[in-house]
PDB file of N, CA and C in Angstrom:
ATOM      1  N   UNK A   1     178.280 -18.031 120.674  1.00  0.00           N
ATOM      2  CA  UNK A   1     177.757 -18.275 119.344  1.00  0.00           C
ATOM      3  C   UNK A   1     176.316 -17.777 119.313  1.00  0.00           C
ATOM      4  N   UNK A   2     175.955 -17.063 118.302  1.00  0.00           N
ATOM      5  CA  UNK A   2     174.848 -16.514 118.255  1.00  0.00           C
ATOM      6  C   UNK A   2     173.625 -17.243 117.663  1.00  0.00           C
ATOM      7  N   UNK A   3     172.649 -17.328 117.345  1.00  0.00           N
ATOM      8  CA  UNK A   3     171.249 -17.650 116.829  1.00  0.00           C
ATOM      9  C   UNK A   3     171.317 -18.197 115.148  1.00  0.00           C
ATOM     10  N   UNK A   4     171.852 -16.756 114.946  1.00  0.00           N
ATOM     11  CA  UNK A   4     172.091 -16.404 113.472  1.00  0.00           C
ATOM     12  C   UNK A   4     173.496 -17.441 112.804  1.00  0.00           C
ATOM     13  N   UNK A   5     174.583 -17.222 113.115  1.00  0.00           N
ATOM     14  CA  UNK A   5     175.611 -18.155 113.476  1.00  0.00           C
ATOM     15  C   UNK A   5     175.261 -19.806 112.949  1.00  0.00           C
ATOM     16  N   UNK A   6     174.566 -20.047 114.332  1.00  0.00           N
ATOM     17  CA  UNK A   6     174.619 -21.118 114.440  1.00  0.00           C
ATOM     18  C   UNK A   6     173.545 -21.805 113.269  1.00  0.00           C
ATOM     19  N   UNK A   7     172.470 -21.176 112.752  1.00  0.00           N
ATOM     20  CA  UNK A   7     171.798 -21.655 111.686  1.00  0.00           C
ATOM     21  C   UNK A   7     172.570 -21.100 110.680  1.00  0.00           C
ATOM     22  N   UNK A   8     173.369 -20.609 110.107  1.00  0.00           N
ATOM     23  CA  UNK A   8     174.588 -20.669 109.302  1.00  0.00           C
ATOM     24  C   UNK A   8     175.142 -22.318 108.603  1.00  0.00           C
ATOM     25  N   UNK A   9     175.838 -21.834 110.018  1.00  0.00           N
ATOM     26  CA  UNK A   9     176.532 -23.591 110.340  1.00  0.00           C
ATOM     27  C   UNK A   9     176.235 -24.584 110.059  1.00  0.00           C
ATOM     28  N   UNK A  10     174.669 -25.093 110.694  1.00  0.00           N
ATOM     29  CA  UNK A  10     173.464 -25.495 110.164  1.00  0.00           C
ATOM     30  C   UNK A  10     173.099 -25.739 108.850  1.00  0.00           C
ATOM     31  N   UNK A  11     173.275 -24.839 107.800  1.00  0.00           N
ATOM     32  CA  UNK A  11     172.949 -24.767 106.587  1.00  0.00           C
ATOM     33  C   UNK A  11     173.953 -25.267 105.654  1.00  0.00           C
ATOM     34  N   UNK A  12     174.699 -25.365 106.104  1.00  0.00           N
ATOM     35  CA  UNK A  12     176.454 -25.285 105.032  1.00  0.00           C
ATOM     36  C   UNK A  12     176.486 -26.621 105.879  1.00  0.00           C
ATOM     37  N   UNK A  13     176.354 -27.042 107.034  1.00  0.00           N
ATOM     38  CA  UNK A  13     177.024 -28.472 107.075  1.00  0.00           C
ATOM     39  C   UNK A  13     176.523 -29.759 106.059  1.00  0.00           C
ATOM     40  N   UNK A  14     177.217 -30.492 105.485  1.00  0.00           N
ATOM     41  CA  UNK A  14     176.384 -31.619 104.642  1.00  0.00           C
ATOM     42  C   UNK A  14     175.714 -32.659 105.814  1.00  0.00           C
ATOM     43  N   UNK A  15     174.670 -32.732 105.230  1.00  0.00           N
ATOM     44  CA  UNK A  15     173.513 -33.372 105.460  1.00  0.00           C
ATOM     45  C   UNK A  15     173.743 -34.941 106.315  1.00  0.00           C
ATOM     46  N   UNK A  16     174.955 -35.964 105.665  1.00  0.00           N
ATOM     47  CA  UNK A  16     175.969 -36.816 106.575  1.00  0.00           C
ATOM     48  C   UNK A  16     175.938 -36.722 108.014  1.00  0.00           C
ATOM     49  N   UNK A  17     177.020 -35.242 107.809  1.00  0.00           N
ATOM     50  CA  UNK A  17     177.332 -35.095 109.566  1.00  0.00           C
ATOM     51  C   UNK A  17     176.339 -34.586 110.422  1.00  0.00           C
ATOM     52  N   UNK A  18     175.382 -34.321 110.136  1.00  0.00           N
ATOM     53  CA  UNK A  18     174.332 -34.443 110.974  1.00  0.00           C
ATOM     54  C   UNK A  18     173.623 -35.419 111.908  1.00  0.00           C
ATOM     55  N   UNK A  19     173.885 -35.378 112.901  1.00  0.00           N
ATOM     56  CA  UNK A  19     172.978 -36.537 113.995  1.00  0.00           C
ATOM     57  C   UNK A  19     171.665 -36.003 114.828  1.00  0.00           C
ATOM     58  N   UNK A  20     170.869 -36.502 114.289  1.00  0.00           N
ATOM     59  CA  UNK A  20     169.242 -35.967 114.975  1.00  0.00           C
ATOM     60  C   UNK A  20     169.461 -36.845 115.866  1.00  0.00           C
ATOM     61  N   UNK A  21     169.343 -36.580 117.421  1.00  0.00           N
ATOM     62  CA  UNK A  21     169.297 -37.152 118.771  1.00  0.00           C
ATOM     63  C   UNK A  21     167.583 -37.967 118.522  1.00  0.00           C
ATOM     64  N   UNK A  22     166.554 -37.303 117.792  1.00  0.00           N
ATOM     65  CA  UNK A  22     165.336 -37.603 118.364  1.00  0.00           C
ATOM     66  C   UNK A  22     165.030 -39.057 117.325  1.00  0.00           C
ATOM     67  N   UNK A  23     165.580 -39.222 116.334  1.00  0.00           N
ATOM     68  CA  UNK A  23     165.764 -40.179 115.397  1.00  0.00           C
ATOM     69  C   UNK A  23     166.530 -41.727 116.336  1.00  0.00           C
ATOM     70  N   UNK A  24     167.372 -41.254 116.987  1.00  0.00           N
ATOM     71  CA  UNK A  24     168.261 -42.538 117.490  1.00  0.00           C
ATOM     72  C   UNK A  24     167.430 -42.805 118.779  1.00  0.00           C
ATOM     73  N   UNK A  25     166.984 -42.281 119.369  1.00  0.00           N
ATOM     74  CA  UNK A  25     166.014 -42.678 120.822  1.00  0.00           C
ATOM     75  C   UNK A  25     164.563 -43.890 120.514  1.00  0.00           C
ATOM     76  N   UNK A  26     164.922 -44.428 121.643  1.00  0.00           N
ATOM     77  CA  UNK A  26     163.421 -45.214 121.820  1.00  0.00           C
ATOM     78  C   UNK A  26     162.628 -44.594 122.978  1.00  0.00           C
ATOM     79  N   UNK A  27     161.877 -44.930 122.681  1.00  0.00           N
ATOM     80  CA  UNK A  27     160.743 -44.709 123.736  1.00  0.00           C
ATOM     81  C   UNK A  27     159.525 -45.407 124.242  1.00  0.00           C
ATOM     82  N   UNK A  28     159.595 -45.681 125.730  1.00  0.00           N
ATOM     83  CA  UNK A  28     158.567 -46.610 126.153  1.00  0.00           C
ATOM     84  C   UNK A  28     158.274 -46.135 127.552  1.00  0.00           C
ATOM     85  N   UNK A  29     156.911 -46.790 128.248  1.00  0.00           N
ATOM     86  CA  UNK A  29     156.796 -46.693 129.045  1.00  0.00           C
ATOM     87  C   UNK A  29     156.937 -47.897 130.415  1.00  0.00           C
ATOM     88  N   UNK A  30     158.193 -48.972 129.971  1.00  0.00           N
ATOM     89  CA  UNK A  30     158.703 -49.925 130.459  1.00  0.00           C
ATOM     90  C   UNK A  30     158.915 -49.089 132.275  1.00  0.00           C
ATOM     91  N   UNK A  31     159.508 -47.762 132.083  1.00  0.00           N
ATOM     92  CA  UNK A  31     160.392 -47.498 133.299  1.00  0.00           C
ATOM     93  C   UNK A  31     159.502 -47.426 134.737  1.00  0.00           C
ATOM     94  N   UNK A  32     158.335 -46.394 133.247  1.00  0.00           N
ATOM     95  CA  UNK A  32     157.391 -45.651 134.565  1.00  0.00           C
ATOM     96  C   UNK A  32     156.470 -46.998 135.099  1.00  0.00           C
ATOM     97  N   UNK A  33     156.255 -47.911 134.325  1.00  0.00           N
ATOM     98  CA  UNK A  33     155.352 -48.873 134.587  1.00  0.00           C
ATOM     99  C   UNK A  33     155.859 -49.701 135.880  1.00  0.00           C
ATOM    100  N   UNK A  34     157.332 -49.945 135.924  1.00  0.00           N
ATOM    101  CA  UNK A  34     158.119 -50.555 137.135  1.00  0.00           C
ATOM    102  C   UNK A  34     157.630 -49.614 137.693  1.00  0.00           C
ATOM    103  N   UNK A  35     158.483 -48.551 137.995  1.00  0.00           N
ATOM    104  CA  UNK A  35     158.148 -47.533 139.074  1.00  0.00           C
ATOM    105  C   UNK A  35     157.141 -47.202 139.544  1.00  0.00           C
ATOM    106  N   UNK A  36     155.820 -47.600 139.298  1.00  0.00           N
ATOM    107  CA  UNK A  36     154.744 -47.442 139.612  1.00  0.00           C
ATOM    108  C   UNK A  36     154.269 -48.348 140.394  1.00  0.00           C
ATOM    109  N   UNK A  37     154.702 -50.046 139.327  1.00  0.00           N
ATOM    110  CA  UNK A  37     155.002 -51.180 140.550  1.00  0.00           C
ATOM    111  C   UNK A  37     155.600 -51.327 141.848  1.00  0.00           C
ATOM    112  N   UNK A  38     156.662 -50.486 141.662  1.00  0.00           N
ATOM    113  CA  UNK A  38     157.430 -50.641 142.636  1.00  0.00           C
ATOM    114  C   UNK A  38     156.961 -49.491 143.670  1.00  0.00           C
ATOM    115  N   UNK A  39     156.445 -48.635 143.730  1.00  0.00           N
ATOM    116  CA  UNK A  39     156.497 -47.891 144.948  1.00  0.00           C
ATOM    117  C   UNK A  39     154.924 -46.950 145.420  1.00  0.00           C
ATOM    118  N   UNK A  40     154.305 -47.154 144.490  1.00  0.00           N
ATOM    119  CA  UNK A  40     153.282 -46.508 144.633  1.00  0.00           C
ATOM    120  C   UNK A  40     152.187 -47.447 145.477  1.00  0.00           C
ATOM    121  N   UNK A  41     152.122 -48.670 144.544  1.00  0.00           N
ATOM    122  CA  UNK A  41     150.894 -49.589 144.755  1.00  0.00           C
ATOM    123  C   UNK A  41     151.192 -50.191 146.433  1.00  0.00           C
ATOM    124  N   UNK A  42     152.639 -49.773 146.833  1.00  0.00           N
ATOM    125  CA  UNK A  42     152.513 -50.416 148.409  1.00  0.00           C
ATOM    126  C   UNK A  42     152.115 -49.006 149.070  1.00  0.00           C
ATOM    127  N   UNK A  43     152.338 -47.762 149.134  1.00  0.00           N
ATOM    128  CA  UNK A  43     151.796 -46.686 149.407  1.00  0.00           C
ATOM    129  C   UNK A  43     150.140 -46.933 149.227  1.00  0.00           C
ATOM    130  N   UNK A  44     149.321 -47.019 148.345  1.00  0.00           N
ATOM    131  CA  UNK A  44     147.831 -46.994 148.055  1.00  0.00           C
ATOM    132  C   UNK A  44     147.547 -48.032 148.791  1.00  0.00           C
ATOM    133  N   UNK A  45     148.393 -49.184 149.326  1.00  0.00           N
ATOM    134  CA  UNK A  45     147.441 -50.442 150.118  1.00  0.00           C
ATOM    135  C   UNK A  45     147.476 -49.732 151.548  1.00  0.00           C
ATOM    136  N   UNK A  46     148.841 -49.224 152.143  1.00  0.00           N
ATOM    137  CA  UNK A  46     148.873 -48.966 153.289  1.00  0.00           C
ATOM    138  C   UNK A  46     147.613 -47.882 153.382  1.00  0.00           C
ATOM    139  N   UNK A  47     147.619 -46.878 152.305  1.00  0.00           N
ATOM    140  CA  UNK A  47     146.861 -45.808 152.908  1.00  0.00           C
ATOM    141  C   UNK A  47     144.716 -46.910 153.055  1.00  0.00           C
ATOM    142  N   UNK A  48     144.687 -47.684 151.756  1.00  0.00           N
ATOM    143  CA  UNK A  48     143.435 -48.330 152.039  1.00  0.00           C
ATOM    144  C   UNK A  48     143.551 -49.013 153.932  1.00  0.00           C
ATOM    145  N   UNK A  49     144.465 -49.929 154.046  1.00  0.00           N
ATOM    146  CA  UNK A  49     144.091 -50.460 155.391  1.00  0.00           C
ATOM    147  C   UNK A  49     144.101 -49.801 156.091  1.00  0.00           C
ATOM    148  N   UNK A  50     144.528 -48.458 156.224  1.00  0.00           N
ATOM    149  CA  UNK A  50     144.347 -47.295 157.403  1.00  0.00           C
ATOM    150  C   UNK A  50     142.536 -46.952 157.339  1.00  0.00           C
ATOM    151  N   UNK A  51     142.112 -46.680 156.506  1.00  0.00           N
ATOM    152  CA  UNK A  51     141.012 -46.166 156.171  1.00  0.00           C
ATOM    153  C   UNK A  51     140.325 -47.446 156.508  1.00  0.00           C
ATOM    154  N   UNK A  52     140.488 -48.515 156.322  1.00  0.00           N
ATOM    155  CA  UNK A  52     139.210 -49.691 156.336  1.00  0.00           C
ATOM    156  C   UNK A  52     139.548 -49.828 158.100  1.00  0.00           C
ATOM    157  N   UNK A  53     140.606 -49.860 158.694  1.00  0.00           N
ATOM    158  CA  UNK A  53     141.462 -50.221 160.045  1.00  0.00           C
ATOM    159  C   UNK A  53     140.275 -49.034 161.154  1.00  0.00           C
ATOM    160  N   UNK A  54     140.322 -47.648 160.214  1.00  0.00           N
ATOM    161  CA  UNK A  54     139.619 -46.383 161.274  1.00  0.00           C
ATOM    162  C   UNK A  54     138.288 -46.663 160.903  1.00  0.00           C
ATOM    163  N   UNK A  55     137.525 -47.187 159.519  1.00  0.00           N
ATOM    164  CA  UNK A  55     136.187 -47.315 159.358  1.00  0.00           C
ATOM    165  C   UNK A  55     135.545 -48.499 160.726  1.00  0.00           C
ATOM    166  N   UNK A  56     136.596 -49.288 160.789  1.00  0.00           N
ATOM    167  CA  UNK A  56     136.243 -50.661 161.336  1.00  0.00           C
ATOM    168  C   UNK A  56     136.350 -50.070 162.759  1.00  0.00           C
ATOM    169  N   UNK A  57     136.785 -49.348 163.166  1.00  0.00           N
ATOM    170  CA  UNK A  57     137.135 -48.817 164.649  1.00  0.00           C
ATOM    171  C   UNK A  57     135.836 -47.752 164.667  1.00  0.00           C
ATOM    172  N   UNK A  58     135.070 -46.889 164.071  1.00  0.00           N
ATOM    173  CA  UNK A  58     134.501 -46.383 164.315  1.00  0.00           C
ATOM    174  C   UNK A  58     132.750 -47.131 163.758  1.00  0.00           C
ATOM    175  N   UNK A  59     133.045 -48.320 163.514  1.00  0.00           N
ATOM    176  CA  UNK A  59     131.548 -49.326 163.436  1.00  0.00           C
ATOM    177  C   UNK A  59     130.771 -49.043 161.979  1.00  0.00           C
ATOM    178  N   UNK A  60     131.296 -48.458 161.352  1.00  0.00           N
ATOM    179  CA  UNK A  60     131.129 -48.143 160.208  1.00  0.00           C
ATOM    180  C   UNK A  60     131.444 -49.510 158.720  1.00  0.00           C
ATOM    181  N   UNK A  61     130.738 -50.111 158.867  1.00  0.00           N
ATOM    182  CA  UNK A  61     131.074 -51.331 158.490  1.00  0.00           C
ATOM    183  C   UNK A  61     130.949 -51.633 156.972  1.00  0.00           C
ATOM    184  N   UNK A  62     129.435 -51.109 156.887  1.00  0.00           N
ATOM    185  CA  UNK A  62     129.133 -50.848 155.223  1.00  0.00           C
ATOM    186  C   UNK A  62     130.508 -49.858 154.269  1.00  0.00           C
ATOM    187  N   UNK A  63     130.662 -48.964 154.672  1.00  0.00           N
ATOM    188  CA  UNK A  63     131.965 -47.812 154.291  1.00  0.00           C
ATOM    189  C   UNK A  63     132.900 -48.621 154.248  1.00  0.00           C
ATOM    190  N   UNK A  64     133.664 -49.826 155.213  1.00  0.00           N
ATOM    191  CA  UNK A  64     134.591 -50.508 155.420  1.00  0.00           C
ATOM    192  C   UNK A  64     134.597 -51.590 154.168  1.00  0.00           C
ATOM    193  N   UNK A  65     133.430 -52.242 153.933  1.00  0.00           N
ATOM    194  CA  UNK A  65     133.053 -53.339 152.958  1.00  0.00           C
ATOM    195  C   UNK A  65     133.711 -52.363 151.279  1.00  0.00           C
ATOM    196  N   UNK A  66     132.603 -51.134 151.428  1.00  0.00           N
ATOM    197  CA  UNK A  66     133.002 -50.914 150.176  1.00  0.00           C
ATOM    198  C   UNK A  66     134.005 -50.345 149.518  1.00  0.00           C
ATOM    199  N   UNK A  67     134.638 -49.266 150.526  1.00  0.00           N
ATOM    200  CA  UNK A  67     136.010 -48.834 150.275  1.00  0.00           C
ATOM    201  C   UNK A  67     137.044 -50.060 150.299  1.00  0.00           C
ATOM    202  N   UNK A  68     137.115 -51.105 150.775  1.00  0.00           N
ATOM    203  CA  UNK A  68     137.784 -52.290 150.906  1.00  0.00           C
ATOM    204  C   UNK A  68     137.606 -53.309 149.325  1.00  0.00           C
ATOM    205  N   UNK A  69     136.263 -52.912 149.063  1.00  0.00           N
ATOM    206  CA  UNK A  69     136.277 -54.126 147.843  1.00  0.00           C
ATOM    207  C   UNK A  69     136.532 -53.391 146.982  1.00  0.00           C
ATOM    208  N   UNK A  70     136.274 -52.284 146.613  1.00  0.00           N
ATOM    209  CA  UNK A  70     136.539 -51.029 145.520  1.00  0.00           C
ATOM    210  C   UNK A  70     137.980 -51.420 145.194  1.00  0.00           C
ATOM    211  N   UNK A  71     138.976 -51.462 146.463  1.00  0.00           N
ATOM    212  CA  UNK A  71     140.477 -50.918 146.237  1.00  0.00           C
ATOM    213  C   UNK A  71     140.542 -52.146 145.999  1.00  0.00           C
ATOM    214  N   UNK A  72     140.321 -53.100 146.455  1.00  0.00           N
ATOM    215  CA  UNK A  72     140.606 -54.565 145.603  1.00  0.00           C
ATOM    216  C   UNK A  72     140.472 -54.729 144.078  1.00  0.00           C
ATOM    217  N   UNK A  73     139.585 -53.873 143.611  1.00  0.00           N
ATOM    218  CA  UNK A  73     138.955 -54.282 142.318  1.00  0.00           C
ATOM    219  C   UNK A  73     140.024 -53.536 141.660  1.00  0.00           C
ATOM    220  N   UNK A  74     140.368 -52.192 141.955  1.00  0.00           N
ATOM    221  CA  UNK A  74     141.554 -51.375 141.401  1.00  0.00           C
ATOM    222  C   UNK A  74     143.014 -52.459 141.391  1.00  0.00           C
ATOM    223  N   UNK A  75     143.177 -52.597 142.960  1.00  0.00           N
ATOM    224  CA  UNK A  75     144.138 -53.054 142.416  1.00  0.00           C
ATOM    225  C   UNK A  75     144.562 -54.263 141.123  1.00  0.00           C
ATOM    226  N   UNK A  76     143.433 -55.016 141.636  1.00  0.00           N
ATOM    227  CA  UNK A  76     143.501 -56.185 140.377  1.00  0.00           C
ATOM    228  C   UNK A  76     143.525 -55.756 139.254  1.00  0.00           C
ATOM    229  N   UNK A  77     142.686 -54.914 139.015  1.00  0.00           N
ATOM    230  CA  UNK A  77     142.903 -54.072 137.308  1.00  0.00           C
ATOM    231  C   UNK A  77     144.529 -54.120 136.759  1.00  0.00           C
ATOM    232  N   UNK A  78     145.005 -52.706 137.609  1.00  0.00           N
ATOM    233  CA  UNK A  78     146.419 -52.392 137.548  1.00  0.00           C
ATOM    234  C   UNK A  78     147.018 -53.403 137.353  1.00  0.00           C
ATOM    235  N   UNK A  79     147.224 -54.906 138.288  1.00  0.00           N
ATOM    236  CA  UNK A  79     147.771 -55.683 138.271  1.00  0.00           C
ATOM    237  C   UNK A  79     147.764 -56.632 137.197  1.00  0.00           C
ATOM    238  N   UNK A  80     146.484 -56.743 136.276  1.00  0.00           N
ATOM    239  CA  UNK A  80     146.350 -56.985 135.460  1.00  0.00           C
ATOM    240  C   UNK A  80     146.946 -56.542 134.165  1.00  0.00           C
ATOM    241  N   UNK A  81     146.307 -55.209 134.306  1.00  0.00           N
ATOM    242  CA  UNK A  81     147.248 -54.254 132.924  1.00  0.00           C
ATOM    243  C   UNK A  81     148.789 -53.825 133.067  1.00  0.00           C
ATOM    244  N   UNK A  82     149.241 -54.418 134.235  1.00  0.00           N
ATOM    245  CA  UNK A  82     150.385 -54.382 133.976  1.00  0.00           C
ATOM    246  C   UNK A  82     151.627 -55.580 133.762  1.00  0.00           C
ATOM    247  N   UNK A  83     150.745 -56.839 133.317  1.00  0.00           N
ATOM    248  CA  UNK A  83     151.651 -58.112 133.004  1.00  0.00           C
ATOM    249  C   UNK A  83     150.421 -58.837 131.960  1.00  0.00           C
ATOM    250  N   UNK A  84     151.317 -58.822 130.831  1.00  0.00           N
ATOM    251  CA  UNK A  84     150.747 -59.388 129.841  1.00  0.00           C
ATOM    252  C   UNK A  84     150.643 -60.534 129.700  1.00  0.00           C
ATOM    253  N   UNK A  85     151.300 -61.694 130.649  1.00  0.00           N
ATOM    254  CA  UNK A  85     151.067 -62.833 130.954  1.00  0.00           C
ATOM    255  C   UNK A  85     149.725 -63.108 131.626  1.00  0.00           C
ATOM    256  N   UNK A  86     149.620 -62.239 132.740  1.00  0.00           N
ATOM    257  CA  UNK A  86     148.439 -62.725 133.590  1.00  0.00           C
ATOM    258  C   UNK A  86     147.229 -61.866 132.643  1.00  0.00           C
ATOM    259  N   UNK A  87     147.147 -61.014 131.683  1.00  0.00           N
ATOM    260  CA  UNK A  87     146.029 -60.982 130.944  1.00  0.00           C
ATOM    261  C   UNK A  87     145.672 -61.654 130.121  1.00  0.00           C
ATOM    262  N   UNK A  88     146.682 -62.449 129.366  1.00  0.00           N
ATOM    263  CA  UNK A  88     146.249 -63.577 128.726  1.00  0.00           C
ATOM    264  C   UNK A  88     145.920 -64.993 129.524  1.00  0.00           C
ATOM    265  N   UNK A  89     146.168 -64.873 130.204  1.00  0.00           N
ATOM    266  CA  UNK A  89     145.612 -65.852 130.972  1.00  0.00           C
ATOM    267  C   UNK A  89     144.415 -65.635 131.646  1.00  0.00           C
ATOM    268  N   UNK A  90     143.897 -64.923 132.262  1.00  0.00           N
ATOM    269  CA  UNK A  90     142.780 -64.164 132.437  1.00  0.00           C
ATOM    270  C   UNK A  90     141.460 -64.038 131.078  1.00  0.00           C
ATOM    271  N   UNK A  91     142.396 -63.803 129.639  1.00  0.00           N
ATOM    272  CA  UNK A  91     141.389 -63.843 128.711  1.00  0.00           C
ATOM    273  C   UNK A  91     141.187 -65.191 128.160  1.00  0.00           C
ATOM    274  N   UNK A  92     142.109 -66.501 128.689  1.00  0.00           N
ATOM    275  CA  UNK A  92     141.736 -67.772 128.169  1.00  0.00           C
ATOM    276  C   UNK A  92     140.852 -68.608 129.113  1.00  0.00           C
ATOM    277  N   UNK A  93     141.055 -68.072 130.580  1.00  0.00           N
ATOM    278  CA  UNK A  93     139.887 -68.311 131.241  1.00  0.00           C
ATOM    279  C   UNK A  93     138.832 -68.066 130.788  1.00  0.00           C
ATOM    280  N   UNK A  94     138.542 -66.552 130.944  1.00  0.00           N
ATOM    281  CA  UNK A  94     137.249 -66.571 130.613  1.00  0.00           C
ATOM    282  C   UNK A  94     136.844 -66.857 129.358  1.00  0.00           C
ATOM    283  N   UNK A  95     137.168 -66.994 127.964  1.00  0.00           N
ATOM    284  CA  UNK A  95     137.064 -67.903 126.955  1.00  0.00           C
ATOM    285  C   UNK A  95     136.756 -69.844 127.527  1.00  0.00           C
ATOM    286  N   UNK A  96     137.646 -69.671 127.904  1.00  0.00           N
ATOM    287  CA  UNK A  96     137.413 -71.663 128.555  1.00  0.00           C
ATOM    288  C   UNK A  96     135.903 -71.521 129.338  1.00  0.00           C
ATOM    289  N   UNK A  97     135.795 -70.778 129.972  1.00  0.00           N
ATOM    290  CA  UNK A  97     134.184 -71.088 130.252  1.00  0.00           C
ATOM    291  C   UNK A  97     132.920 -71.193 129.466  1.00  0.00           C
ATOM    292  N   UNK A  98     133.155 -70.201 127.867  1.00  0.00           N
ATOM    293  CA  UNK A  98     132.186 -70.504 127.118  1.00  0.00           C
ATOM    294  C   UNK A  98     132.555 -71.518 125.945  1.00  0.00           C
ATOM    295  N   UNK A  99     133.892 -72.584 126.824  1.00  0.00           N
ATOM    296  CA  UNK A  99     133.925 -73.686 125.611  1.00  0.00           C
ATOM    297  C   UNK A  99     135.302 -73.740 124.758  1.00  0.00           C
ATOM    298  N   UNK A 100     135.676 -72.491 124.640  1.00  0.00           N
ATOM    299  CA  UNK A 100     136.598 -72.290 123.784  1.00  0.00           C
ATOM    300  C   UNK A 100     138.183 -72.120 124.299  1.00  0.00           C
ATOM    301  N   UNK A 101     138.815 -72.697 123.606  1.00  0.00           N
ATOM    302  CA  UNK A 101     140.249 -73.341 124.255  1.00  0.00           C
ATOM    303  C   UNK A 101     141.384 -73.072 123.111  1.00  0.00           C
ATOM    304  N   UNK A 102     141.873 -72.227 123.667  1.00  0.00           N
ATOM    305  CA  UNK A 102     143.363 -71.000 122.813  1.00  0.00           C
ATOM    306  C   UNK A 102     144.143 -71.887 123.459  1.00  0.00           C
ATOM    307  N   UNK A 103     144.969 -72.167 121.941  1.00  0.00           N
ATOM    308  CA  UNK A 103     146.471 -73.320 122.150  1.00  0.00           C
ATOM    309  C   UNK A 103     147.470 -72.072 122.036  1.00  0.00           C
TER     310      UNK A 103
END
């Protein structure tokens, strides 16, 4: 079937039998967000304790502290932005400290 043809076809079919694929789809980023949970974030710890494991072996201690608290701070982020439970909870904490208390 050719180009020409097929926008023919196209033109003459009533408007009904038509199914736009991009109309019936959802779209989210539910999948990649698991998958990211799931396999990456144990990859990025192993590779940090290698690095803090050889900093600490070669007496390098300051490098060890901060590459160590850095990847902590990342991870908590991520871990954060990726469960909407523990960010709201996180934002009623820190609200409850200046007083204010979300029912």
């Amino acid at each position: 079937m050719s180009l020409t043809s097929a926008v023919v076809d196209l033109s003459t079919t009533p408007p009904g039998s038509v199914d736009v694929l991009a109309q019936n789809t959802e779209v989210s980023t539910g999948g990649l967000r698991a998958w990211i949970g799931d396999n990456i974030i144990f990859t990025i710890l192993a590779l940090i304790a290698c690095v803090v494991l050889l900093g600490g072996l070669r007496g390098n201690l300051s490098k060890v502290f901060t590459v160590g608290g850095l990847s902590l701070v990342g991870i908590a982020f991520f871990s954060l932005a990726s469960s909407e439970s523990a960010a709201t909870g996180i934002g009623n904490w820190i609200l409850g400290l200046f007083g204010i208390r979300v029912v």
